[in-house]
Protein backbone atom coordinates (compact mmCIF):
# COMPACT_ATOMS: atom_id res chain seq x y z
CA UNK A 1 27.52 7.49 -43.67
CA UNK A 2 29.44 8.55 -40.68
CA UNK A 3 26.79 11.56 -40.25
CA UNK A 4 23.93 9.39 -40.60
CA UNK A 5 25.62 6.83 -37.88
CA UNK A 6 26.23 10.00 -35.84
CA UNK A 7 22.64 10.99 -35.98
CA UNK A 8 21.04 7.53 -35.14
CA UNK A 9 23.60 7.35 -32.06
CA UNK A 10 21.94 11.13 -31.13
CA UNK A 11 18.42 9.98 -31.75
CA UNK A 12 18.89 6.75 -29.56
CA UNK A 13 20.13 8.76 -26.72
CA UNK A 14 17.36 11.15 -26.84
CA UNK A 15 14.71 8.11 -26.58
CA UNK A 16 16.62 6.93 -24.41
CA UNK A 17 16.69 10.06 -21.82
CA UNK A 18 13.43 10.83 -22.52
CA UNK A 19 12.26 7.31 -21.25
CA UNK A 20 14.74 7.51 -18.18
CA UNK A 21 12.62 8.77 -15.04
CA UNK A 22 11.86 8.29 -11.56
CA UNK A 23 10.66 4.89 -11.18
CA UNK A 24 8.36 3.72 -7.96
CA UNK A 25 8.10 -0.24 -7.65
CA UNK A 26 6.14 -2.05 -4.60
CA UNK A 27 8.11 -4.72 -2.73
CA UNK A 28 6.50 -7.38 -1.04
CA UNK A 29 8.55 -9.18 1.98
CA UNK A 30 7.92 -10.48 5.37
CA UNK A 31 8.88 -9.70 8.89
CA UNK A 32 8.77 -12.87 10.48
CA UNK A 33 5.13 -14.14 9.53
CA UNK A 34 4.08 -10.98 8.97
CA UNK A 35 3.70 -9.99 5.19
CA UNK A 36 5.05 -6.27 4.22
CA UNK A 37 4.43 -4.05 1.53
CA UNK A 38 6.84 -1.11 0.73
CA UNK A 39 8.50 0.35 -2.51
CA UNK A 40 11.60 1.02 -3.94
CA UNK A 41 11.97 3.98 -5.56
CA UNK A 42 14.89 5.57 -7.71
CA UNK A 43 15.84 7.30 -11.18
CA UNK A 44 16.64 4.55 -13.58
CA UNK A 45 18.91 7.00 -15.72
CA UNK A 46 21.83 6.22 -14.45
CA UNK A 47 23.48 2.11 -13.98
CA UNK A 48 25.64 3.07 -11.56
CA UNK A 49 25.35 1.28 -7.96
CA UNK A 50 24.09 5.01 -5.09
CA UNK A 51 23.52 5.16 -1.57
CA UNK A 52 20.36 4.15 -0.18
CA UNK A 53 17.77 5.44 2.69
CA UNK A 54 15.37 3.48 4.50
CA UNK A 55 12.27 6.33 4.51
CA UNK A 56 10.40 5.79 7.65
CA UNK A 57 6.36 6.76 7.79
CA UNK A 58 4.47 8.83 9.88
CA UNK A 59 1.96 7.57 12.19
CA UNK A 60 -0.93 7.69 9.06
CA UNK A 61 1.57 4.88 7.25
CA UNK A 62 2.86 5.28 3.74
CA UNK A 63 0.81 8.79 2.60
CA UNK A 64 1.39 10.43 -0.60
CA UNK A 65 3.21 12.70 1.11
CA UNK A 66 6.19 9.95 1.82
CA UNK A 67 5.95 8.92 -2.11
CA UNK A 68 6.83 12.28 -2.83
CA UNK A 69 9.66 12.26 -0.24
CA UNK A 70 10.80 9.32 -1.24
CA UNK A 71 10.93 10.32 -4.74
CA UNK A 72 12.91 13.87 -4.12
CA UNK A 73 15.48 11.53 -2.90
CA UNK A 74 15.56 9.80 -5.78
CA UNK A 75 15.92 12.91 -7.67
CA UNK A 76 18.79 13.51 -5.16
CA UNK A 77 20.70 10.67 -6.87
CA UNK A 78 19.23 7.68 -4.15
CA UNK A 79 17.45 4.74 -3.95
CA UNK A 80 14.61 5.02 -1.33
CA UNK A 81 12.73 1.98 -0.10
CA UNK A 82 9.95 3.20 1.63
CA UNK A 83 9.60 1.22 4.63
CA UNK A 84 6.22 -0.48 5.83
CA UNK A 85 6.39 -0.20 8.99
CA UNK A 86 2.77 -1.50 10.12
CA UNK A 87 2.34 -4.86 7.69
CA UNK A 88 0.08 -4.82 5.32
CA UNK A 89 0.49 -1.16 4.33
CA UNK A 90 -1.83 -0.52 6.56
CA UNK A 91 -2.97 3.48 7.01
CA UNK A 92 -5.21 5.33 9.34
CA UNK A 93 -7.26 8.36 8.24
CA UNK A 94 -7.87 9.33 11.73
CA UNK A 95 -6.09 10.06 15.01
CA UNK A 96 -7.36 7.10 16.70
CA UNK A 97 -6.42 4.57 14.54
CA UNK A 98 -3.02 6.46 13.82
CA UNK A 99 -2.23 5.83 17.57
CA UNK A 100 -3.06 2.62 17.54
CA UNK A 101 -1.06 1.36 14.86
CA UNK A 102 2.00 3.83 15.51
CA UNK A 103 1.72 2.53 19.59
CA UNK A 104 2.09 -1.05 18.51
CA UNK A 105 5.22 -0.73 17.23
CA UNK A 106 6.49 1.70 19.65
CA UNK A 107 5.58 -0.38 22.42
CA UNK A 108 7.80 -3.46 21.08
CA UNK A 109 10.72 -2.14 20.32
CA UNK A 110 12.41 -5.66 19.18
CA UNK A 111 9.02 -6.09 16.79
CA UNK A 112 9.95 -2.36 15.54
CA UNK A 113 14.09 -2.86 15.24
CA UNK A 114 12.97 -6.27 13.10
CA UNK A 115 11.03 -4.56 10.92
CA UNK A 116 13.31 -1.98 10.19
CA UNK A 117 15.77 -4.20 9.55
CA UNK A 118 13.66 -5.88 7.31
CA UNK A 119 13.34 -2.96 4.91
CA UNK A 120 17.11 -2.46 5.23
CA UNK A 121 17.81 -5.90 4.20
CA UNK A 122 15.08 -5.32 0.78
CA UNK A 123 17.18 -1.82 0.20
CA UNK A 124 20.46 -3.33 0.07
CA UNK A 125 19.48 -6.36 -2.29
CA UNK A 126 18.38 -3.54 -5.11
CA UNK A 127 20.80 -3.49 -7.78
CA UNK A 128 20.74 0.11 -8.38
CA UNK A 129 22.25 0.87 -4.24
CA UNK A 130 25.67 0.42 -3.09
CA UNK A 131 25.50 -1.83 -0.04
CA UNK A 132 28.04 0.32 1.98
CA UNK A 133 26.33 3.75 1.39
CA UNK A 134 22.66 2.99 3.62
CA UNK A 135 21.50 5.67 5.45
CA UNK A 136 17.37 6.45 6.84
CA UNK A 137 15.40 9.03 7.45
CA UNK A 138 11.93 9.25 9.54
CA UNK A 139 9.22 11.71 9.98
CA UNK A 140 6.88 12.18 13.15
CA UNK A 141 6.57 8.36 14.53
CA UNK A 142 9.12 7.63 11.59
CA UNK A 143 11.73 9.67 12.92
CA UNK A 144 11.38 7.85 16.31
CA UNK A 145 11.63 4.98 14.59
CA UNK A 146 14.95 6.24 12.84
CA UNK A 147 16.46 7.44 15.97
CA UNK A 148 15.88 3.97 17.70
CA UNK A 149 17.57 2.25 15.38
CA UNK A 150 20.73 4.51 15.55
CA UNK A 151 20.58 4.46 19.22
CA UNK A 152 20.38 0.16 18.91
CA UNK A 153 23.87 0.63 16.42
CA UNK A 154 21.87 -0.16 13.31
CA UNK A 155 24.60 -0.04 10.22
CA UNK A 156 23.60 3.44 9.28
CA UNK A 157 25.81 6.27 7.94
CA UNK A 158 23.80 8.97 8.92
CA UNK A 159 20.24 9.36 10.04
CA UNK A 160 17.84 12.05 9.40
CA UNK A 161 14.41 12.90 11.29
CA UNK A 162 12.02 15.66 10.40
CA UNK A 163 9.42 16.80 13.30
CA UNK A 164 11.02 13.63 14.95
CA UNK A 165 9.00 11.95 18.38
CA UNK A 166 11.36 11.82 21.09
CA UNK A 167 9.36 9.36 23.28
CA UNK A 168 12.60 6.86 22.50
CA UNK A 169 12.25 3.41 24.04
CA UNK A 170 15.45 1.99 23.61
CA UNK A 171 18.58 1.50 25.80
CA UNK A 172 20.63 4.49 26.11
CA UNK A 173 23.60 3.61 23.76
CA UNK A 174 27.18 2.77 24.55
CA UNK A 175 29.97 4.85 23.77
CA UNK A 176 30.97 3.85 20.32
CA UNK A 177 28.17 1.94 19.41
CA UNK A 178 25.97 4.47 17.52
CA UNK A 179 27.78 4.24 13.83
CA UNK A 180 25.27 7.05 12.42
CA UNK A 181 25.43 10.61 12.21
CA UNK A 182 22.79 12.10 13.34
CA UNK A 183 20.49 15.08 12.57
CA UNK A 184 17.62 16.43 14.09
CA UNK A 185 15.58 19.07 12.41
CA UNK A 186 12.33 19.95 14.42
CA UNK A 187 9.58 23.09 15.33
CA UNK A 188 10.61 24.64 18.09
CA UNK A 189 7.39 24.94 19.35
CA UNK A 190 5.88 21.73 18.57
CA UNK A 191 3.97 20.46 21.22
CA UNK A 192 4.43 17.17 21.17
CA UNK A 193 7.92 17.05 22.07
CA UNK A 194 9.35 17.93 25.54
CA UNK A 195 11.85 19.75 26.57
CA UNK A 196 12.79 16.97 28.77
CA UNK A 197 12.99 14.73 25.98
CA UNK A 198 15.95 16.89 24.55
CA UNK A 199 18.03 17.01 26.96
CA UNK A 200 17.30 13.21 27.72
CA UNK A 201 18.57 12.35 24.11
CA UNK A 202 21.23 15.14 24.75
CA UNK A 203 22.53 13.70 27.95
CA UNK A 204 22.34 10.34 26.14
CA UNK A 205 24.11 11.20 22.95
CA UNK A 206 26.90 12.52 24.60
CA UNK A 207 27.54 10.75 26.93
CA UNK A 208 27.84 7.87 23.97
CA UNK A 209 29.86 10.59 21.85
CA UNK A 210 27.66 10.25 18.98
CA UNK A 211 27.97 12.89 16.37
CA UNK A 212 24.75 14.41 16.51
CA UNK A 213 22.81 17.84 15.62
CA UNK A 214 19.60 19.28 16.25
CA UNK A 215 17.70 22.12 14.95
CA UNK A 216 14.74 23.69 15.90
CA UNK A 217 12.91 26.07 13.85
CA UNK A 218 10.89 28.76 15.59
CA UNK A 219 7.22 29.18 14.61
CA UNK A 220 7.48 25.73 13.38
CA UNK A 221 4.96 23.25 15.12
CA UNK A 222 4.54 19.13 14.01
CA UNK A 223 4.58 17.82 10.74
CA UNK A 224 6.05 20.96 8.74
CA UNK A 225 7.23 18.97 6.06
CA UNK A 226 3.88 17.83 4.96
CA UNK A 227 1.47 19.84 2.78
CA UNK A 228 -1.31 18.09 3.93
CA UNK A 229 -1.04 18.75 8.01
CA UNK A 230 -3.06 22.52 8.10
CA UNK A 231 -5.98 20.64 6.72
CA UNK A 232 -5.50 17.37 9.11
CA UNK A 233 -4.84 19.60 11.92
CA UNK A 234 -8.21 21.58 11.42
CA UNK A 235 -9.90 18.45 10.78
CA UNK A 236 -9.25 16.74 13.97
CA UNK A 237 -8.05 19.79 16.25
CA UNK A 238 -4.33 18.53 15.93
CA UNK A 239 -1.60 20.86 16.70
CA UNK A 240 0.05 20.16 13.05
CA UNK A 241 0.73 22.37 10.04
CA UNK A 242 2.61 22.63 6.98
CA UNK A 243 5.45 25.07 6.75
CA UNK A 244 6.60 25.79 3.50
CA UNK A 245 9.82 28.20 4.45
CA UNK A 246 11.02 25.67 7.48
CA UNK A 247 10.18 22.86 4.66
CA UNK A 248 12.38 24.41 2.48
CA UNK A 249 15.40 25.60 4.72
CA UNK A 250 15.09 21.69 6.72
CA UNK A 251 15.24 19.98 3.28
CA UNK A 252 18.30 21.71 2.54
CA UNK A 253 19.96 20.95 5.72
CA UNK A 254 19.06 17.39 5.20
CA UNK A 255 20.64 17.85 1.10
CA UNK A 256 24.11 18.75 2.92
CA UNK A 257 23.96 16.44 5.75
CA UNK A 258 23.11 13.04 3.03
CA UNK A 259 25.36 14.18 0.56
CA UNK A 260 28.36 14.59 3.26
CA UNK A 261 28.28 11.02 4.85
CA UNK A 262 26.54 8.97 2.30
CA UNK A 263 28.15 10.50 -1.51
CA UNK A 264 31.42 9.95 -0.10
């Protein structure tokens, strides 16, 4: 009897692993009047309460390419709520539009901190993340977006961008006031971010003694991270393209950096 019991316990668990898996779920919640549309996405394996990460678009809006960031994290042991920055779930499929949308949120920065804040406030409410572990990361617009919010003292751990915009629009922050850490992890020769811009965020940053990092990998122009940028980029004559090795050696940079102030 007791081998029989043994076996049925064995045979449960194996069902029950082999139904466990990443799960993706949309989330529908306003901004004010606006109606949003994002997902929450983590590995329903395990009960136990994890960190979470606000995932912040690029200026296309929620591509595959973030559903497949978003659900590495979740791999990583997170919940991810993909953010929707742009109501709707709006997307673009073409530079034009991509501007548009991205510039109307940059150009109202209390629109774009209430709409982060938004997403935060849907991440924190899922029962699989531990309120006190929230951290975000943003790519292209999205890590503008990220950085903005650190800069404004969102209650953020640690913040991540990948081929981050530095056109940042909000105050230069207080000393103190930036809770995140902070890390940067761009192409060196990507185009669409000055040098200027640097050392404006540097000169920022420290005077505000935030603990902050940036890399920049050489060779590596915009959007590295995504798979689908060398066709984009010959599509519309964009200076973007997907960089496997610098996707690779950034993601593990970001692995440390997450697991460091947010698994603590």
């Amino acid at each position: 009897m007791r081998t029989m019991i043994l076996g049925a316990l064995c045979a449960i668990a194996m069902v029950t692993s082999a139904n466990a898996a990443i799960k993706e779920e949309p989330v529908t919640y306003t901004d004010g009047e606006t109606t949003m549309k994002g997902f929450v996405v983590y590995d329903d394996a395990s009960q136990a309460k994890r960190p979470g990460i606000v995932m912040v678009h690029e200026w296309w809006g929620i591509t595959n390419h973030i559903h497949n960031e978003a659900k590495k994290l979740a791999e990583q042991g997170y919940t991810a709520f993909i953010a929707d920055m742009y109501g709707d779930a709006k997307t673009a499929d073409n530079p034009k539009d991509a501007g548009a949308l991205s510039g109307s949120v940059m150009k109202n920065p209390a629109a774009m901190e209430s709409r982060f804040k938004a997403a935060r406030d849907q991440l924190v409410k899922q029962a699989s993340v531990n309120p006190q572990q929230i951290g975000a990361v943003g790519y292209c617009f999205g890590g503008a977006v990220v950085l903005n919010m650190a800069r404004a003292g969102a209650d953020l751990a640690a913040v991540a961008g990948y081929h981050a915009s530095l056109g940042l629009n909000t105050p230069a922050p207080a000393p103190g006031t930036v809770k995140a850490k902070i890390l940067i992890l761009n192409g060196a020769d990507d185009p669409f971010v000055k040098r200027e811009q640097y050392d404006a965020l540097k000169k920022d940053f420290d005077a505000a003694k935030v603990d902050y990092r940036i890399i920049e990998y050489p060779g590596a122009v915009h959007a590295f991270t995504n798979p689908e940028a060398t066709e984009l980029g010959k599509k519309f004559n964009l200076p973007i393209r997907y960089d496997a090795k610098v996707d690779q050696e950034a993601k593990a940079e970001a692995t440390k950096f997450f697991a460091a102030d947010l698994k603590k």
